[in-house]
C-alpha atoms as a PDB file:
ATOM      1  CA  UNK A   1     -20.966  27.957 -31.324  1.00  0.00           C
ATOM      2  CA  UNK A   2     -20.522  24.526 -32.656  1.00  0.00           C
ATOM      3  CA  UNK A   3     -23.480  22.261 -31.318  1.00  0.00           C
ATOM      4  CA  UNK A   4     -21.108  19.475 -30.101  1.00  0.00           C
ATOM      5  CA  UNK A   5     -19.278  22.083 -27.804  1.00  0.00           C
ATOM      6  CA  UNK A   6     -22.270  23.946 -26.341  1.00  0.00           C
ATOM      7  CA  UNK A   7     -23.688  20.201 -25.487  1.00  0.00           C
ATOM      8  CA  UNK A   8     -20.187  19.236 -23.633  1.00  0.00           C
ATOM      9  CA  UNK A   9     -20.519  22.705 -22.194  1.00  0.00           C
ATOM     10  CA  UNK A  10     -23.722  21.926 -20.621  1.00  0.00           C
ATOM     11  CA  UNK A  11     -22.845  17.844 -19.790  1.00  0.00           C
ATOM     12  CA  UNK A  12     -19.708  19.827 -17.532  1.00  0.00           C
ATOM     13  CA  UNK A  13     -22.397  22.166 -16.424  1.00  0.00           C
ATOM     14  CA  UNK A  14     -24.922  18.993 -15.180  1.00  0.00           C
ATOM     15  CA  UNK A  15     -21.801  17.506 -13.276  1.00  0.00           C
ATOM     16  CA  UNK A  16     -21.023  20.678 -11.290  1.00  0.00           C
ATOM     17  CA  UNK A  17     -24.820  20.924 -10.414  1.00  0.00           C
ATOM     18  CA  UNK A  18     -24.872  17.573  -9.090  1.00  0.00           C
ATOM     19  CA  UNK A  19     -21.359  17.997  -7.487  1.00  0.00           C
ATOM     20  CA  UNK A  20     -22.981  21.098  -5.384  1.00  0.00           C
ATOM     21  CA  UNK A  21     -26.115  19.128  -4.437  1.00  0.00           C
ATOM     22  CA  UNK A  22     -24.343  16.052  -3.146  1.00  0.00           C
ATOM     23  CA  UNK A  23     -22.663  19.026  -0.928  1.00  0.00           C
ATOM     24  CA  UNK A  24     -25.903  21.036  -0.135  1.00  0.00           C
ATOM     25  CA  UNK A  25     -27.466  17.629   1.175  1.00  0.00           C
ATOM     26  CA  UNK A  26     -24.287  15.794   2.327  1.00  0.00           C
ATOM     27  CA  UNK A  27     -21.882  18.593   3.882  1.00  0.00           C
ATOM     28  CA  UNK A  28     -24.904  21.634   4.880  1.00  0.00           C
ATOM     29  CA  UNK A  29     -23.104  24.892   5.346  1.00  0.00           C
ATOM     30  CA  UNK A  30     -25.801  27.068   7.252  1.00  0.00           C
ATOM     31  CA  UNK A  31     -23.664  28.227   9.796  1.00  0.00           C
ATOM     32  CA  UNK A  32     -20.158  30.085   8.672  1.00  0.00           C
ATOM     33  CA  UNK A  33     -17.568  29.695  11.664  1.00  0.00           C
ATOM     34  CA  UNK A  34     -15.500  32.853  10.894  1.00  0.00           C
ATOM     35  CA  UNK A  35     -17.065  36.350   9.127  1.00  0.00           C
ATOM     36  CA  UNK A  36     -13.988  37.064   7.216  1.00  0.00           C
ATOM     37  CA  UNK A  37     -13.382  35.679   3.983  1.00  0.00           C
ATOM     38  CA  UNK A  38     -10.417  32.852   4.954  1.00  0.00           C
ATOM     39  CA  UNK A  39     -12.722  31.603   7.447  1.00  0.00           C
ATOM     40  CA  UNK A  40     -15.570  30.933   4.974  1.00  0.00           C
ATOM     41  CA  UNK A  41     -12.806  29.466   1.899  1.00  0.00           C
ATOM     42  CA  UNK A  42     -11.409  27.388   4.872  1.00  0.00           C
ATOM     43  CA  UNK A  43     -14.646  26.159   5.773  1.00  0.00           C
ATOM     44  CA  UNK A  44     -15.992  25.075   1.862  1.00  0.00           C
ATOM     45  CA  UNK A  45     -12.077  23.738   1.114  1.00  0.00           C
ATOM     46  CA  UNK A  46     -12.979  21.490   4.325  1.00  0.00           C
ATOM     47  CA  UNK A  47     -16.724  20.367   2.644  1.00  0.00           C
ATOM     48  CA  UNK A  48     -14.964  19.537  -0.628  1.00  0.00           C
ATOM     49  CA  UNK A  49     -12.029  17.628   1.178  1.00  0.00           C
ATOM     50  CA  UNK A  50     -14.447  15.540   3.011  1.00  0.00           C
ATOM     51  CA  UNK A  51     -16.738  14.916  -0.269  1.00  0.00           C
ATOM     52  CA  UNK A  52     -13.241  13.820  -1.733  1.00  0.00           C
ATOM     53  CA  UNK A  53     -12.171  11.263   0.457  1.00  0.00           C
ATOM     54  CA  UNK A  54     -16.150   9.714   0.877  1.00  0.00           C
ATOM     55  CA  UNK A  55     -16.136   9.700  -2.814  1.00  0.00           C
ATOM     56  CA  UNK A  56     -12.836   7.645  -2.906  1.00  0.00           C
ATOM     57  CA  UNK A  57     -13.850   5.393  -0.113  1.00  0.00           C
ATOM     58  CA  UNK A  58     -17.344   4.687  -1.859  1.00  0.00           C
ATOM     59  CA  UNK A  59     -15.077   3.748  -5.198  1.00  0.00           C
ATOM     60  CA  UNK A  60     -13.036   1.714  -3.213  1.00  0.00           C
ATOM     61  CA  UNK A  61     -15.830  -0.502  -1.438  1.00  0.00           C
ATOM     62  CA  UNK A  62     -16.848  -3.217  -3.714  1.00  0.00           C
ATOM     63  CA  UNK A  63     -20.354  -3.168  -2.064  1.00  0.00           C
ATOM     64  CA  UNK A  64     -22.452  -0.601  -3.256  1.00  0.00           C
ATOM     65  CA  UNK A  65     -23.602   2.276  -0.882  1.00  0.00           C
ATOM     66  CA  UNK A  66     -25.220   4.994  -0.801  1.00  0.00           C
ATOM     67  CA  UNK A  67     -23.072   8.360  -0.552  1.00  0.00           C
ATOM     68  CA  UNK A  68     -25.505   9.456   2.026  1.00  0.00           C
ATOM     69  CA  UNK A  69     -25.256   6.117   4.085  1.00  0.00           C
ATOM     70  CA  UNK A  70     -21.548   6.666   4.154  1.00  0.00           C
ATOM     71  CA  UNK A  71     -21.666  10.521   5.027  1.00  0.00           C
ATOM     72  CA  UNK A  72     -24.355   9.663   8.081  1.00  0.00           C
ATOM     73  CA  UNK A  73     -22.530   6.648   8.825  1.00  0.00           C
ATOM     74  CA  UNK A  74     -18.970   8.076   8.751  1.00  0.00           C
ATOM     75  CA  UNK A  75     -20.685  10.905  11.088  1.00  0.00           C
ATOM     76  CA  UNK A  76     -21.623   8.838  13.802  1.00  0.00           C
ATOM     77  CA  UNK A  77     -18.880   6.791  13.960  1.00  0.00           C
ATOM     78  CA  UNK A  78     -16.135   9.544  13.625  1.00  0.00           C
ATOM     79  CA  UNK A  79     -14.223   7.902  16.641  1.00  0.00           C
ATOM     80  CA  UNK A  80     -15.156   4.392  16.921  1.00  0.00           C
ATOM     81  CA  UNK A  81     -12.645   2.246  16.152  1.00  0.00           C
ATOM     82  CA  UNK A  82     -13.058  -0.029  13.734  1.00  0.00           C
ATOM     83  CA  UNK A  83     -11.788  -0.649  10.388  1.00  0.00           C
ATOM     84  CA  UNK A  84     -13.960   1.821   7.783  1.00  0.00           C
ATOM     85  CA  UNK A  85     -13.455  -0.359   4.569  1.00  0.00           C
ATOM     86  CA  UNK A  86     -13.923  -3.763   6.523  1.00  0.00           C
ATOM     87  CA  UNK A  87     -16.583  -2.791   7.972  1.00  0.00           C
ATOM     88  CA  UNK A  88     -18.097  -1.315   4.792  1.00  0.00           C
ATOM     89  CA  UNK A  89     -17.175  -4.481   3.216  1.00  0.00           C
ATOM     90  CA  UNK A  90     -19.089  -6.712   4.956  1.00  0.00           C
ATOM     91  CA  UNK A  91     -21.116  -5.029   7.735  1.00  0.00           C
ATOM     92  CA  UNK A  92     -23.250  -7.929   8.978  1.00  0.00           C
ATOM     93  CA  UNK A  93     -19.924  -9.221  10.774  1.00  0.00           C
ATOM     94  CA  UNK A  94     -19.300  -9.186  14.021  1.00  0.00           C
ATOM     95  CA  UNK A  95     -17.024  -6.491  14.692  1.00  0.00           C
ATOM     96  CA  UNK A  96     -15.343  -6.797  17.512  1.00  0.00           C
ATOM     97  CA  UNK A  97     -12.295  -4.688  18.155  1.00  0.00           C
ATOM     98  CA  UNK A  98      -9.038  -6.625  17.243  1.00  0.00           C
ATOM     99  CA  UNK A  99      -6.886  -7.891  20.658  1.00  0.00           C
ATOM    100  CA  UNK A 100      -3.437  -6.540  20.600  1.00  0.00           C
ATOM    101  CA  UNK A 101      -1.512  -7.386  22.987  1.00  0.00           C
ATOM    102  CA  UNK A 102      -1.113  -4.889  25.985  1.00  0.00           C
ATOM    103  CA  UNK A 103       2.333  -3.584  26.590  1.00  0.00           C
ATOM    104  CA  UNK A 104       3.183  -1.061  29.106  1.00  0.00           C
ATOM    105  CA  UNK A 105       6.629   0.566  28.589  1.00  0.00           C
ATOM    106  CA  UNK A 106       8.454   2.332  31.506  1.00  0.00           C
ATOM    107  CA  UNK A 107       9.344   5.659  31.395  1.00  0.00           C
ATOM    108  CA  UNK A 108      12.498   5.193  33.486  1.00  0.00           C
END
């Protein structure tokens, strides 16, 4: 094999490694919910979704975090409500939750 190739063979190979320890630290799959095989491919396609759309968020913050702040904070704050890239943004804010006002409909 050509040199060239076997070293962009191995740069790939470095970026898969560090692809499954971002998972292994982020997304920790001790604990399989299901014992059949679906179960299990559901449960990884669900890690790698999630790493996906932390990754994305992380791009699209102009501050720069940590992938393991946003993973913890994301985590704890899975239904507060507040604005995830605002808040990202510029968390030293107040963030108070926007007033909308209230309006009851009728169901008759």
């Amino acid at each position: 094999m050509r040199p060239d190739l076997v070293a962009a063979i191995y740069k790939l190979r470095w970026q898969i490694e560090l692809l499954f320890k971002q998972l292994k630290q982020n997304f920790p799959l001790k604990y399989f919910l299901g014992d059949n095989e679906n179960a299990i491919k559901i449960q990884i396609y669900c890690a790698l979704i999630a790493n996906l759309l932390m990754t994305v968020v992380q791009k699209r913050v102009k501050k720069a975090w940590p992938f393991s702040n946003l993973v913890s904070f994301c985590k704890i704050h899975l239904f507060s409500y507040i604005h995830l890239i605002r808040f990202l943004e510029k968390p030293d804010r107040d963030w108070l939750r926007e007033e909308r006002p209230q309006v009851q409909y009728s169901l008759f």
